[in-house]
Protein backbone atom coordinates (compact mmCIF):
# COMPACT_ATOMS: atom_id res chain seq x y z
CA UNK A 1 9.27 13.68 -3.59
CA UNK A 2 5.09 13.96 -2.51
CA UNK A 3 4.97 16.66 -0.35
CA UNK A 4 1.79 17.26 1.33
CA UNK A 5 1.22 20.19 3.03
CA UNK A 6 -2.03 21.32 5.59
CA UNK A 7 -4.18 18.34 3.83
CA UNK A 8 -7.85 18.25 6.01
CA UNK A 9 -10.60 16.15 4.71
CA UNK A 10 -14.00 16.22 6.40
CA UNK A 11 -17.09 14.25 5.33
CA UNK A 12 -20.90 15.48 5.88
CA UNK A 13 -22.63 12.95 8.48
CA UNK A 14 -26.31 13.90 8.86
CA UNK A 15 -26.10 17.06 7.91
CA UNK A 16 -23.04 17.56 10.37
CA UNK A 17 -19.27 17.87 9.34
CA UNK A 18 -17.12 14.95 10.67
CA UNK A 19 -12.85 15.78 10.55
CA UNK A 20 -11.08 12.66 9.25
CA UNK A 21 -7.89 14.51 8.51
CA UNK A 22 -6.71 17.57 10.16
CA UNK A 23 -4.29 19.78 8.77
CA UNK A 24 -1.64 17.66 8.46
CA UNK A 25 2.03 17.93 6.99
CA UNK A 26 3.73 15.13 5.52
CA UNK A 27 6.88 14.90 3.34
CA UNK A 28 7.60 11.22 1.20
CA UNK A 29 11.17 11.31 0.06
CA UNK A 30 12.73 9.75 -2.70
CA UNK A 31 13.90 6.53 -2.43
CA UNK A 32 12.46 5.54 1.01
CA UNK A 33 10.28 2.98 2.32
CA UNK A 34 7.68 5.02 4.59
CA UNK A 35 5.09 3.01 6.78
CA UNK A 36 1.95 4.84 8.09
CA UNK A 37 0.80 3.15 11.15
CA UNK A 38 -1.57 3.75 14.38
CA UNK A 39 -4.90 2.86 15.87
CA UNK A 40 -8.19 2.09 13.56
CA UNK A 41 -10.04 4.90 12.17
CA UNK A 42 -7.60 7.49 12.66
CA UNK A 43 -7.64 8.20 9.18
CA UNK A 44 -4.46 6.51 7.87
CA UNK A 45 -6.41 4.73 4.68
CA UNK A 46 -8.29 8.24 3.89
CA UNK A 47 -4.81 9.86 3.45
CA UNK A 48 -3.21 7.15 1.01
CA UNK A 49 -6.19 7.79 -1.00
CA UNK A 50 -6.00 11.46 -1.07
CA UNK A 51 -2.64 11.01 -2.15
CA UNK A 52 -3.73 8.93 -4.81
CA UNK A 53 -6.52 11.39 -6.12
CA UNK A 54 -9.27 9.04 -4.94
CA UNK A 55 -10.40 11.26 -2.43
CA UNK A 56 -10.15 15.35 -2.85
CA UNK A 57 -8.99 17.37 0.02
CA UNK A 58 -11.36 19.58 1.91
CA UNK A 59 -7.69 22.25 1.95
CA UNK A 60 -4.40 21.60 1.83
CA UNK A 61 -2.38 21.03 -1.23
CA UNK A 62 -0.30 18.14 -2.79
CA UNK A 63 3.04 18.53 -4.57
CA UNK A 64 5.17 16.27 -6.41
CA UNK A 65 8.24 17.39 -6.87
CA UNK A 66 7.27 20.64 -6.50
CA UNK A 67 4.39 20.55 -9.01
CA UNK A 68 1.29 21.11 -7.57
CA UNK A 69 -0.99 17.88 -7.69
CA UNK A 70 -3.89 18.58 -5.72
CA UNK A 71 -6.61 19.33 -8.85
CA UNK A 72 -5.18 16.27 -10.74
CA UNK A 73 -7.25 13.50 -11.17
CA UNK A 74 -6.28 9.60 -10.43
CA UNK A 75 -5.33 8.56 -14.37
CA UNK A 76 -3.10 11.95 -14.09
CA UNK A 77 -1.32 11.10 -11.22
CA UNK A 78 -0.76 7.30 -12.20
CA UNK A 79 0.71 9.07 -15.45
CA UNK A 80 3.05 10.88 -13.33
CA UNK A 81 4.08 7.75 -11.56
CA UNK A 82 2.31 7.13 -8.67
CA UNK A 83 0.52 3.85 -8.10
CA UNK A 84 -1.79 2.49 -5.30
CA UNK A 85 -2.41 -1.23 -4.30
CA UNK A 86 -5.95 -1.07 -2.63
CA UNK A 87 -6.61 -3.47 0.89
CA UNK A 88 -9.59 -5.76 -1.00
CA UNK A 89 -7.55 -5.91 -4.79
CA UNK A 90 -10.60 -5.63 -7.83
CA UNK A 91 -11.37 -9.03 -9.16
CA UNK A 92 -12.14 -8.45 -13.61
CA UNK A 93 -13.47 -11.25 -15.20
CA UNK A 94 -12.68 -12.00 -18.30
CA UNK A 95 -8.83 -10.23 -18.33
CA UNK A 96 -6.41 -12.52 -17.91
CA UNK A 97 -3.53 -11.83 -15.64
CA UNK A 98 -1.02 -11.30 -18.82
CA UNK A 99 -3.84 -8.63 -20.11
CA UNK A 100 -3.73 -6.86 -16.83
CA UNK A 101 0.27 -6.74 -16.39
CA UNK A 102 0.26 -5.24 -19.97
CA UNK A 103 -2.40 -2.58 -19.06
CA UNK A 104 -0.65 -1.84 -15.97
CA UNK A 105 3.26 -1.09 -17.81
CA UNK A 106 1.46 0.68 -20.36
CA UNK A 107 2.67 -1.23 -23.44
CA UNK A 108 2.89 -4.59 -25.00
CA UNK A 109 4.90 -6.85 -22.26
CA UNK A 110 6.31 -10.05 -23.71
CA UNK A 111 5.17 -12.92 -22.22
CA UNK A 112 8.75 -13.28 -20.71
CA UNK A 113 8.66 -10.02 -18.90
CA UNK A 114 5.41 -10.71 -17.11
CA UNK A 115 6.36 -14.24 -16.07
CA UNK A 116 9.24 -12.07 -14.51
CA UNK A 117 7.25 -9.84 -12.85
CA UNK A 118 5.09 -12.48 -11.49
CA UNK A 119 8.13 -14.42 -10.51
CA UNK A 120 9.30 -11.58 -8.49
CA UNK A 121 6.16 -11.57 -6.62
CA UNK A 122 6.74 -15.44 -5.78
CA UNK A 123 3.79 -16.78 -7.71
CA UNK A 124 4.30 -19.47 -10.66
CA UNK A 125 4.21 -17.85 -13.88
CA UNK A 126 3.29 -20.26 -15.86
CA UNK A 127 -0.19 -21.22 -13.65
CA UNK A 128 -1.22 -17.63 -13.57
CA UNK A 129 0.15 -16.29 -16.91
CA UNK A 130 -3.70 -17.12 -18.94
CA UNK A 131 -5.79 -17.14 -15.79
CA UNK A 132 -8.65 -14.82 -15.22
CA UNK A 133 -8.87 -12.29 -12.76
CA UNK A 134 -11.51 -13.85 -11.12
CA UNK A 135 -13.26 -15.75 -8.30
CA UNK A 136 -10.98 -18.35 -9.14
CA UNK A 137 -7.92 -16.53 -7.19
CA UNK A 138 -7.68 -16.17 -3.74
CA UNK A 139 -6.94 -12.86 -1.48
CA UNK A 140 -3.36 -13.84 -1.39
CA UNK A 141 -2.88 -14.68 -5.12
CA UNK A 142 -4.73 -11.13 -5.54
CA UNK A 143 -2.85 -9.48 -3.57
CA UNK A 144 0.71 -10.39 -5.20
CA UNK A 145 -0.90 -10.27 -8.83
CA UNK A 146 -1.45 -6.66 -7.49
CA UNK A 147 1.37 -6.15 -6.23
CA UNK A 148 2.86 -7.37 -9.85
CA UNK A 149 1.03 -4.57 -11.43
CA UNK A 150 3.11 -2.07 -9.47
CA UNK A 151 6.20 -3.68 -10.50
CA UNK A 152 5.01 -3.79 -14.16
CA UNK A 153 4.29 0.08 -14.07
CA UNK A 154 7.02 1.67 -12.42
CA UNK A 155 5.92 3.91 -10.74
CA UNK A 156 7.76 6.49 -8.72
CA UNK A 157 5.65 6.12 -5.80
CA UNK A 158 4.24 2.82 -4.93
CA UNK A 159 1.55 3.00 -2.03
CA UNK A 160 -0.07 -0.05 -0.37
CA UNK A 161 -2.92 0.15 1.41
CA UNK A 162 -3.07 -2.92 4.37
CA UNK A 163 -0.97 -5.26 1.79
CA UNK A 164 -1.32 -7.74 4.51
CA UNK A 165 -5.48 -7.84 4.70
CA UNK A 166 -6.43 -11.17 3.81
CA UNK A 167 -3.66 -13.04 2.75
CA UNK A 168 -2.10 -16.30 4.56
CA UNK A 169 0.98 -16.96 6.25
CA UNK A 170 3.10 -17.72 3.05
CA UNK A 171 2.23 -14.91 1.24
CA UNK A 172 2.83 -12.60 3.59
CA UNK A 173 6.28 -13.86 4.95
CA UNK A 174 7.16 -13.69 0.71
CA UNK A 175 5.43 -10.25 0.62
CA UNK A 176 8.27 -8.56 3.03
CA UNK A 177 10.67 -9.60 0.52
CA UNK A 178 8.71 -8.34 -2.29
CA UNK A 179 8.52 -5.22 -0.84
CA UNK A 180 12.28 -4.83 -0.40
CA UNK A 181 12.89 -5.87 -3.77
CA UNK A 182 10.65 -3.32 -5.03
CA UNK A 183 13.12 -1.11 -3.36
CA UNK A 184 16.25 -2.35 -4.76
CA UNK A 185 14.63 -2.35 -8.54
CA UNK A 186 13.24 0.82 -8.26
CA UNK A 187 16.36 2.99 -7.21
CA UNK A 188 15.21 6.66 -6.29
CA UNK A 189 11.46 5.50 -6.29
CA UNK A 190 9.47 5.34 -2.81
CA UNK A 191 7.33 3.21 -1.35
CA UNK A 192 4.53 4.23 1.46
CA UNK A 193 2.70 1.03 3.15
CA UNK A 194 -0.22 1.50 5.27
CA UNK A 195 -0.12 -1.45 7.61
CA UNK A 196 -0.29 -2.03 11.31
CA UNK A 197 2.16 -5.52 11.33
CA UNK A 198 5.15 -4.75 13.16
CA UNK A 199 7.36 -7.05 10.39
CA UNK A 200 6.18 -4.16 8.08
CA UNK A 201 7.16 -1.48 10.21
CA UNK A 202 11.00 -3.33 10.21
CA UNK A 203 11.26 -3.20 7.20
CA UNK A 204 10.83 0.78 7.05
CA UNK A 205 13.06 3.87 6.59
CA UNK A 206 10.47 5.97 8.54
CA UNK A 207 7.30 5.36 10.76
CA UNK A 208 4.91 8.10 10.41
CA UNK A 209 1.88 7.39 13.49
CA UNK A 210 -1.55 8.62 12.53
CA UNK A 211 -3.70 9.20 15.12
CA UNK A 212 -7.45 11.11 15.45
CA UNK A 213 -6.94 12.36 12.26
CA UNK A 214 -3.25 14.07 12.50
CA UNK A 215 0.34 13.01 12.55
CA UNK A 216 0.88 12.25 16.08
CA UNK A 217 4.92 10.62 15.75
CA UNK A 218 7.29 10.06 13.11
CA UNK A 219 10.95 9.55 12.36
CA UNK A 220 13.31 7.13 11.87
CA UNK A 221 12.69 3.19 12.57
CA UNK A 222 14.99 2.82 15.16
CA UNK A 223 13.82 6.53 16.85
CA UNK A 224 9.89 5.18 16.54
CA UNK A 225 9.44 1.62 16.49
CA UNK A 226 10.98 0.42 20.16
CA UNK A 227 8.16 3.09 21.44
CA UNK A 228 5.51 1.53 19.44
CA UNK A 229 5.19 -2.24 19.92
CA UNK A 230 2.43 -3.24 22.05
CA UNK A 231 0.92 0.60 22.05
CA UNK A 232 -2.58 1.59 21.36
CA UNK A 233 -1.06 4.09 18.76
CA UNK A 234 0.16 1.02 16.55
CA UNK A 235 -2.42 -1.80 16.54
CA UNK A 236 0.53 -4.18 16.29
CA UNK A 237 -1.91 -7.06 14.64
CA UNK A 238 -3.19 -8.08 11.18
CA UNK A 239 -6.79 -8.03 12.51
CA UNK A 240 -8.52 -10.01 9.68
CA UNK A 241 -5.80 -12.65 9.42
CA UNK A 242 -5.29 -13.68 12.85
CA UNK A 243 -1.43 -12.52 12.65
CA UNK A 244 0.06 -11.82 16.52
CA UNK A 245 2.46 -8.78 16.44
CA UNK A 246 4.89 -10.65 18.44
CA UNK A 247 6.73 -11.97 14.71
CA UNK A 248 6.82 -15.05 16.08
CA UNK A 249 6.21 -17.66 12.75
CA UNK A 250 5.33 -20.52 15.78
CA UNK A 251 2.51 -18.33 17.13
CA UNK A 252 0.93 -16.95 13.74
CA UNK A 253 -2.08 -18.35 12.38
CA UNK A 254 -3.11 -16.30 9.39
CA UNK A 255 -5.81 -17.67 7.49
CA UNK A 256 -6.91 -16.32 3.81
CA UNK A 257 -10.50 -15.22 4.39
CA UNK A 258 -11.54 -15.21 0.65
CA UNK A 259 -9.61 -18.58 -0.03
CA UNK A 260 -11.81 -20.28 -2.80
């Protein structure tokens, strides 16, 4: 369980203090699928990454099951099982996607075991399985390689950041399924997606609403979601992919902006 308790996190802007976060008080529990939602800027990507170590908090402390996390760095928390999935995945060139998967679990993967994991992510294993991490790939075949890097490692806490930024229609229709399969092969592990599409936010245990920097609404889907569709506090809407919020597949036109 992440427990975050009083986290704040202000940044200097000419010579001025700006709040992003403001004292809030979160709990992740095991074995749940949390989504963080609500308008732009109100801070929701700064949190995932303070969870993550990317970012330090200006107070407030971090505890995973019970440990106190807050000093550790990122390499120390991904040792203690938490992964993140950034919105724009890193492109390497010259590691092929089998290099990468074995990086990720930590040990030597057989060749069978990452054709698995890239299965699982609905991509071909056997076009992707020597491929660079390149220019080549496109946001969508990033984004589920990524996603594939998770599943190698593990990890106790999987957090996605926007999973649905640049990616096309396929993909992300194939990445709600992903994401519940996660769940069901990682029993007791959690998940936490940042994401403002409302087929995300049905696929969640809890909706936690982020807004001007502090937890403005959460609690169970069926408590927060009727509330939220078509609000200003969730930005139902992929906004670079063209995605409606309605979840209609005739009306959606997402387009992969980084398509090669």
């Amino acid at each position: 369980m992440l427990e975050l308790r009083n986290i704040s996190f202000n940044v200097n802007v000419e010579e001025n203090d700006k709040e992003i976060i403001r004292d809030i008080s979160l709990t992740v529990p095991d074995d749940k699928l949390i989504v963080v939602t609500g308008p732009n800027g109100g801070g929701k990507s700064t949190l995932a990454r303070i969870m993550m170590g990317i970012e330090k908090p200006s107070s407030g402390q971090i505890f995973l099951d019970g440990e106190d996390i807050t000093g550790l760095s990122v390499t120390d928390r991904a040792k203690k099982g938490i992964g993140f999935a950034f919105q724009q995945p890193v492109r390497f060139k010259g590691i092929q996607v089998l290099d990468l998967l074995r990086i990720a679990a930590g040990k030597t993967l057989s060749v069978g075991d990452a054709c698995d994991f890239l299965s699982a992510v609905g991509l071909c294993a056997r076009d992707y399985i020597d491929r660079e991490v390149n220019n080549s790939l496109s946001g969508g075949e990033l984004k589920r390689i990524e996603i594939a890097t998770v599943l190698a490692r593990g990890t106790r806490l999987s957090i996605f950041d926007e999973p649905e930024a640049g990616i096309d229609l396929w993909s992300f229709q194939n990445l709600i399924q992903v994401f519940q399969s996660i769940k069901k092969r990682n029993a007791g592990g959690s998940i936490l997606i940042i994401s403002h599409q409302e087929r995300i936010l049905g696929i969640a245990d809890e909706i936690v609403v982020i807004r001007e920097g502090q937890v403005s609404t959460q609690g169970p889907k069926d408590e927060i979601l009727p509330g939220l569709i078509g609000s200003a506090d969730a930005t139902m809407e992929c906004r670079k992919n063209g995605i409606p919020h309605t979840g209609s597949d005739e009306k959606e036109d997402c387009r992969e902006e980084d398509q090669e």
